[in-house]
C-alpha atoms as a PDB file:
ATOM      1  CA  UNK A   1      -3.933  -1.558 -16.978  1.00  0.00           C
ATOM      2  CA  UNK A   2      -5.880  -4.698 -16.243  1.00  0.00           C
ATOM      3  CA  UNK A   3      -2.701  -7.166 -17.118  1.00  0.00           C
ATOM      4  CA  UNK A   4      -0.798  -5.753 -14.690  1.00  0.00           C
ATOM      5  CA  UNK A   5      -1.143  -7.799 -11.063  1.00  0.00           C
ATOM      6  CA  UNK A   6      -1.071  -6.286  -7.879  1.00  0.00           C
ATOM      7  CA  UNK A   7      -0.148  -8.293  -4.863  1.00  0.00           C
ATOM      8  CA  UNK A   8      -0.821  -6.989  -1.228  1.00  0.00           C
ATOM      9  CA  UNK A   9       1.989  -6.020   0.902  1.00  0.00           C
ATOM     10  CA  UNK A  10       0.585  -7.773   4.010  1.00  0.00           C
ATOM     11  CA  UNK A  11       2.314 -11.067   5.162  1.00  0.00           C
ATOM     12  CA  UNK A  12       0.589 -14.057   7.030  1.00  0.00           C
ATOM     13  CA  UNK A  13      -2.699 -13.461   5.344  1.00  0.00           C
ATOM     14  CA  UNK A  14      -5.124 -16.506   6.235  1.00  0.00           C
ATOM     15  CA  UNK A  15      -8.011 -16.486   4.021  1.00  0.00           C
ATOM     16  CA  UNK A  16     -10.202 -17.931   7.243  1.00  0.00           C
ATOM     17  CA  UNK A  17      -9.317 -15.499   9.650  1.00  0.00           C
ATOM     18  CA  UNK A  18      -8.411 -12.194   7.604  1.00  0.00           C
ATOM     19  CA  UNK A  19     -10.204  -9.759   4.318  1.00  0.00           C
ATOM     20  CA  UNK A  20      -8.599  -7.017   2.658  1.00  0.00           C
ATOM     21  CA  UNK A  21      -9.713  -4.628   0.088  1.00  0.00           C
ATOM     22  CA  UNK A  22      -7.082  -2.463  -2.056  1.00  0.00           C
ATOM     23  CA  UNK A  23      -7.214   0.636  -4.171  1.00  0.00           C
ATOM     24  CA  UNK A  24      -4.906   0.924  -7.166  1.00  0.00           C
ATOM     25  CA  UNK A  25      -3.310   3.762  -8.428  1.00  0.00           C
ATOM     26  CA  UNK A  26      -5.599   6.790  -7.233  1.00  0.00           C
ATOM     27  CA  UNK A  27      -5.208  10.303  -8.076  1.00  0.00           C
ATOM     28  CA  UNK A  28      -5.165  10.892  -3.567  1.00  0.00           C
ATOM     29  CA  UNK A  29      -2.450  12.477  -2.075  1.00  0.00           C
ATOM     30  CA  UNK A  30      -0.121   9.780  -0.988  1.00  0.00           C
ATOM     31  CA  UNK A  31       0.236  11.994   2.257  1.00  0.00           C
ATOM     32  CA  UNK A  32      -2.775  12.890   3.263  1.00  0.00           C
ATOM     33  CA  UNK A  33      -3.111   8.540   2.702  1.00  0.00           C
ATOM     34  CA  UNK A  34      -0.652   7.707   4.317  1.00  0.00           C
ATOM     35  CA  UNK A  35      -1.966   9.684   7.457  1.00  0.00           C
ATOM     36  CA  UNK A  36      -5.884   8.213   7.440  1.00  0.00           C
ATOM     37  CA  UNK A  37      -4.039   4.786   6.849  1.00  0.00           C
ATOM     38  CA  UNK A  38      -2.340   5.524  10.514  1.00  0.00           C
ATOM     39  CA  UNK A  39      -4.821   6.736  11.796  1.00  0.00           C
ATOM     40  CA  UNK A  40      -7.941   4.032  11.308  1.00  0.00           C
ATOM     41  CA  UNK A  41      -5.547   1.240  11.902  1.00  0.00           C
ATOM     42  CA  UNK A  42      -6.561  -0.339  14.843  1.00  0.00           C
ATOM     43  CA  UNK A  43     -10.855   0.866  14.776  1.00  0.00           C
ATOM     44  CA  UNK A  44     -13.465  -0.934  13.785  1.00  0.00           C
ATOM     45  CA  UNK A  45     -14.797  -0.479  10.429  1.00  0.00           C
ATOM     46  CA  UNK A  46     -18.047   1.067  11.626  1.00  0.00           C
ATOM     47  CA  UNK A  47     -15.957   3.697  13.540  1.00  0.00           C
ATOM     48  CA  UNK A  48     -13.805   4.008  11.097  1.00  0.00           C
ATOM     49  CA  UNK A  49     -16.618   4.787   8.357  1.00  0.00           C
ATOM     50  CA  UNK A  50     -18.196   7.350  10.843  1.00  0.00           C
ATOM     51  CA  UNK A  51     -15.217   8.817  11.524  1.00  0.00           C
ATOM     52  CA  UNK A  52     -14.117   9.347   7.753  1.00  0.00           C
ATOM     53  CA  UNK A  53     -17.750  10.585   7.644  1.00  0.00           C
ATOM     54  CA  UNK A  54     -16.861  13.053  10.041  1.00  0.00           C
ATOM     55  CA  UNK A  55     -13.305  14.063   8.387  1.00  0.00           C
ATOM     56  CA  UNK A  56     -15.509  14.611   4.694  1.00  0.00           C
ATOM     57  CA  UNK A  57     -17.928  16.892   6.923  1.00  0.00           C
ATOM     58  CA  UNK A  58     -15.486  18.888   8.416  1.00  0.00           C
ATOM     59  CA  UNK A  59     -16.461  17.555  11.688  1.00  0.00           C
ATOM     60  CA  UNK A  60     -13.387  15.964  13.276  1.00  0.00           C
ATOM     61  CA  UNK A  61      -9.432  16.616  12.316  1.00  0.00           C
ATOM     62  CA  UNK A  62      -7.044  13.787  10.981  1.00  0.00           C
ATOM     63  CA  UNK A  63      -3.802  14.284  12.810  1.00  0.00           C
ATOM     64  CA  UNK A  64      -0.391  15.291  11.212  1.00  0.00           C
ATOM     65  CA  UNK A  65       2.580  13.141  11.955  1.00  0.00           C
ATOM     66  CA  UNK A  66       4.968  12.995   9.646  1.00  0.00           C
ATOM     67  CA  UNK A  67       4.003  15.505   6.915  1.00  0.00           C
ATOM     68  CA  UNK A  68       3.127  18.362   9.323  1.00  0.00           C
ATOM     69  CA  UNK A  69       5.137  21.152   8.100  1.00  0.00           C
ATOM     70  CA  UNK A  70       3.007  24.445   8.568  1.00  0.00           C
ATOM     71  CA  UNK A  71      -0.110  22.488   9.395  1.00  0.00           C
ATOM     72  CA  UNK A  72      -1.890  24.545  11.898  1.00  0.00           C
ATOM     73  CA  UNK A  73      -3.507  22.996  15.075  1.00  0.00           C
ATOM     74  CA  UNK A  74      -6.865  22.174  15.485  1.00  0.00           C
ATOM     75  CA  UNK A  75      -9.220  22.112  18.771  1.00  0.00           C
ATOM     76  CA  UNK A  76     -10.140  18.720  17.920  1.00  0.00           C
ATOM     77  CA  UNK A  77      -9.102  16.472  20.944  1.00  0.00           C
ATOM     78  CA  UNK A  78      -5.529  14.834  20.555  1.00  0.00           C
ATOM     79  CA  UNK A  79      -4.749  16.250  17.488  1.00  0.00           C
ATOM     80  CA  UNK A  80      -1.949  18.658  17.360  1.00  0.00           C
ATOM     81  CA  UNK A  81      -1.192  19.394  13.948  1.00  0.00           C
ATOM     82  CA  UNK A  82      -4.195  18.644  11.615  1.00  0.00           C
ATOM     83  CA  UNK A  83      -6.162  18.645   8.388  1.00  0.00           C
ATOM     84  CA  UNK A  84      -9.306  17.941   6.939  1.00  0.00           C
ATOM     85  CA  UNK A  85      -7.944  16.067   3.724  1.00  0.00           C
ATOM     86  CA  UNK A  86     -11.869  15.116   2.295  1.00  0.00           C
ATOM     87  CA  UNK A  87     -10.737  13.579  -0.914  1.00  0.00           C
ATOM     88  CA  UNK A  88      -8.796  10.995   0.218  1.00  0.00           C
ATOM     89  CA  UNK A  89     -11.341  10.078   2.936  1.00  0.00           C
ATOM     90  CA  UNK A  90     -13.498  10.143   0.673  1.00  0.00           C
ATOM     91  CA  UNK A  91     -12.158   7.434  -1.025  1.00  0.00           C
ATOM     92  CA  UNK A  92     -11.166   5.486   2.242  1.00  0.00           C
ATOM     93  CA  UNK A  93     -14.959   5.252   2.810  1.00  0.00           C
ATOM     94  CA  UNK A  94     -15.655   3.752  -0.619  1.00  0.00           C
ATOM     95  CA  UNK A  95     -12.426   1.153   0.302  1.00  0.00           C
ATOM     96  CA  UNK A  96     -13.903   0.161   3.772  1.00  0.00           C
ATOM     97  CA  UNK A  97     -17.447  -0.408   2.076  1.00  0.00           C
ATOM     98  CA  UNK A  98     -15.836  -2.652  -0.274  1.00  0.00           C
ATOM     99  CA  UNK A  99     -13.821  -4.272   2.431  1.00  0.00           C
ATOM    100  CA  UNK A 100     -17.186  -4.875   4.085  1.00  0.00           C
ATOM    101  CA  UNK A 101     -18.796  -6.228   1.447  1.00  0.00           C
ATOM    102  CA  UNK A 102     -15.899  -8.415   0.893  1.00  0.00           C
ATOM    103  CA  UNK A 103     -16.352  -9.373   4.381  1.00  0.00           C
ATOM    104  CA  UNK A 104     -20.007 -10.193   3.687  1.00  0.00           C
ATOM    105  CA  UNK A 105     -19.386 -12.382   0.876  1.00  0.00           C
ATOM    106  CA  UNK A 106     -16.633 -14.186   3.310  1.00  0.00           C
ATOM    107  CA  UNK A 107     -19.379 -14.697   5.615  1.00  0.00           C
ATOM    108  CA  UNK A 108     -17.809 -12.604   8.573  1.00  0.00           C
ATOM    109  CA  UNK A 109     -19.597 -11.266  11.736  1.00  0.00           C
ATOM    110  CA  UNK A 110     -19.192  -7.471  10.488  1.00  0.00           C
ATOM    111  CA  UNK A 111     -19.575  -6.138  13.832  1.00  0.00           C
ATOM    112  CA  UNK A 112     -16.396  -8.190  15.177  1.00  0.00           C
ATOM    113  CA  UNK A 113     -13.979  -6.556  12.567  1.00  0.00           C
ATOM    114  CA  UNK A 114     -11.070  -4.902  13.077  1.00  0.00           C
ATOM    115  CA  UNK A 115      -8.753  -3.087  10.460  1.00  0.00           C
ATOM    116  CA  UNK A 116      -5.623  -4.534  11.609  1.00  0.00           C
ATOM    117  CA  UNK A 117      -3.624  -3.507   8.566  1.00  0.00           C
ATOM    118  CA  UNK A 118      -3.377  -0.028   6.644  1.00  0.00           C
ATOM    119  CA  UNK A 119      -1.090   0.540   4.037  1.00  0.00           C
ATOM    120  CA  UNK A 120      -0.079   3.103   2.065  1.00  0.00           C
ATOM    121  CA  UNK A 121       2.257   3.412  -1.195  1.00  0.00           C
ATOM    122  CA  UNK A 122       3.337   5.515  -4.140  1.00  0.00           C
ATOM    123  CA  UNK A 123       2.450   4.313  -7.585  1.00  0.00           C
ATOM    124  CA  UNK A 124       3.359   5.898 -11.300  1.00  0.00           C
ATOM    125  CA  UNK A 125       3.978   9.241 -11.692  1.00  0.00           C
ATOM    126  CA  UNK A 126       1.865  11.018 -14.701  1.00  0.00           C
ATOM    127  CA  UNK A 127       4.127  13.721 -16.261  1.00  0.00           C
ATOM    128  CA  UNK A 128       3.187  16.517 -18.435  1.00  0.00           C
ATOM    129  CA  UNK A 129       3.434  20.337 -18.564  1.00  0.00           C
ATOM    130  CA  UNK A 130       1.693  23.077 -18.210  1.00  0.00           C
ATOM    131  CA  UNK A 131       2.492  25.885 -20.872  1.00  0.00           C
ATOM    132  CA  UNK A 132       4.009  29.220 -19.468  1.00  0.00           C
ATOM    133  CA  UNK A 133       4.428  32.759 -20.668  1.00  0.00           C
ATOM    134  CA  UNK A 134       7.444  32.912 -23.290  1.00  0.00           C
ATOM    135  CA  UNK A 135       7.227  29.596 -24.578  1.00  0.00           C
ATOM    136  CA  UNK A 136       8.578  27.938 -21.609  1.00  0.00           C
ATOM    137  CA  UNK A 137       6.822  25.354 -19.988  1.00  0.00           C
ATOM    138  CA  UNK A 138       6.703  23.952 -15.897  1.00  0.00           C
ATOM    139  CA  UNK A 139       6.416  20.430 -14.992  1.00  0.00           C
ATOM    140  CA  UNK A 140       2.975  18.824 -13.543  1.00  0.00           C
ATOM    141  CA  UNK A 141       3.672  15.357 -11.836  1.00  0.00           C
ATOM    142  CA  UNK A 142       0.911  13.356 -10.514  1.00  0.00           C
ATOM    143  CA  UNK A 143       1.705  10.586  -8.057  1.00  0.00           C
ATOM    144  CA  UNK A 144      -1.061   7.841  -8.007  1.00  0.00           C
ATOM    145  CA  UNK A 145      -1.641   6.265  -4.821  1.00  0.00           C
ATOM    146  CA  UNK A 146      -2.275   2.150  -3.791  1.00  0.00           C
ATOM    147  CA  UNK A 147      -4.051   1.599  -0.397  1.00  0.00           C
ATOM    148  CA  UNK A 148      -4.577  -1.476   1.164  1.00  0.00           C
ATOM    149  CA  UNK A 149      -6.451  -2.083   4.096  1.00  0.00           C
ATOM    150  CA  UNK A 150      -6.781  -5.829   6.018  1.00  0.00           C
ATOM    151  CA  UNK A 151      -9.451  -6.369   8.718  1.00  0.00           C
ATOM    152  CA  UNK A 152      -9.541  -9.453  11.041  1.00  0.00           C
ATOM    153  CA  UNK A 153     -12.243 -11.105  13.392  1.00  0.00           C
ATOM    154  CA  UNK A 154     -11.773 -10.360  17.005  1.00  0.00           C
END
C-alpha cells in the first residue's frame, strides 16, 4: 500500500497560502462523502468540526443533493432531503483535525481558515462473496473512499 503515491486533485496549490489533508482509501460511503464534502466547503474549520460534531450526535441533518432517492425530510432548517450519515463524519472530523494540525505545523492563524476545497472520489473496489443457501453465492463489493480537503487563510 505504502508504494503507491497519491497526488491531490486540487490545482494552484501554493504551499504559502494553502494546507490540505487527505484520506486514502476508507471503508465510508463515497455518497454520504461526497455530500459532507459539499456541504463544509466554504466553513471554517471550527464550524465545520462542530457541525460534524453535531451530524455524529444526531443533532443537525446533512442535506441530500444528489443521492436523495427515498431520503425522507428532516425539520432541520434548509435541509430538504436529509441524513445523519455518522461514520463518515466521523471520519471528516479526524481529517479536519489533521488538517489543523497540519496547519499548525505550517504556522497558520487557525482561526482565519477556510476549507476552500472538498473533494471526494472512488477508490478500489474489494470483492468477495457471501455464501448462500444451495451452494450459490452473492457478490459483496466494497468501494473505498479518498477525501481531500484544502483550507486557505482569509
Amino acid at each position: 500500500m505504502s508504494s503507491m503515491q497519491f497526488k491531490y486533485a486540487f490545482q494552484n496549490y501554493d504551499r504559502t497560502r494553502h494546507v490540505r489533508a487527505s484520506l486514502r482509501e476508507k471503508t465510508i460511503s463515497h455518497k454520504h462523502a461526497r455530500e459532507i464534502a459539499v456541504k463544509i466547503k466554504g466553513m471554517s474549520i471550527e464550524t465545520a468540526r462542530d457541525y460534524l460534531q453535531d451530524v455524529i450526535k444526531l443533532k443537525r441533518a446533512v442535506p441530500f443533493r444528489r443521492y436523495n432517492n427515498e431520503v425522507g425530510h428532516k425539520s432541520d432548517t434548509g435541509v430538504m432531503a436529509g441524513r445523519y450519515p455518522q461514520k463518515a463524519a466521523t471520519e471528516f472530523v479526524k481529517l479536519i483535525d489533521n488538517l489543523e494540525s497540519n496547519a499548525e505545523y505550517r504556522g497558520m492563524d487557525l482561526d482565519r481558515l477556510k476549507i476552500i476545497n472538498a473533494t471526494v472520489h472512488k477508490g478500489r473496489k474489494i470483492q468477495r462473496f457471501t455464501p448462500r443457501a444451495m451452494g450459490r453465492a452473492s457478490p459483496k463489493v466494497d468501494i473505498l473512499t479518498h477525501v481531500e480537503l484544502v483550507a486557505q487563510e482569509i
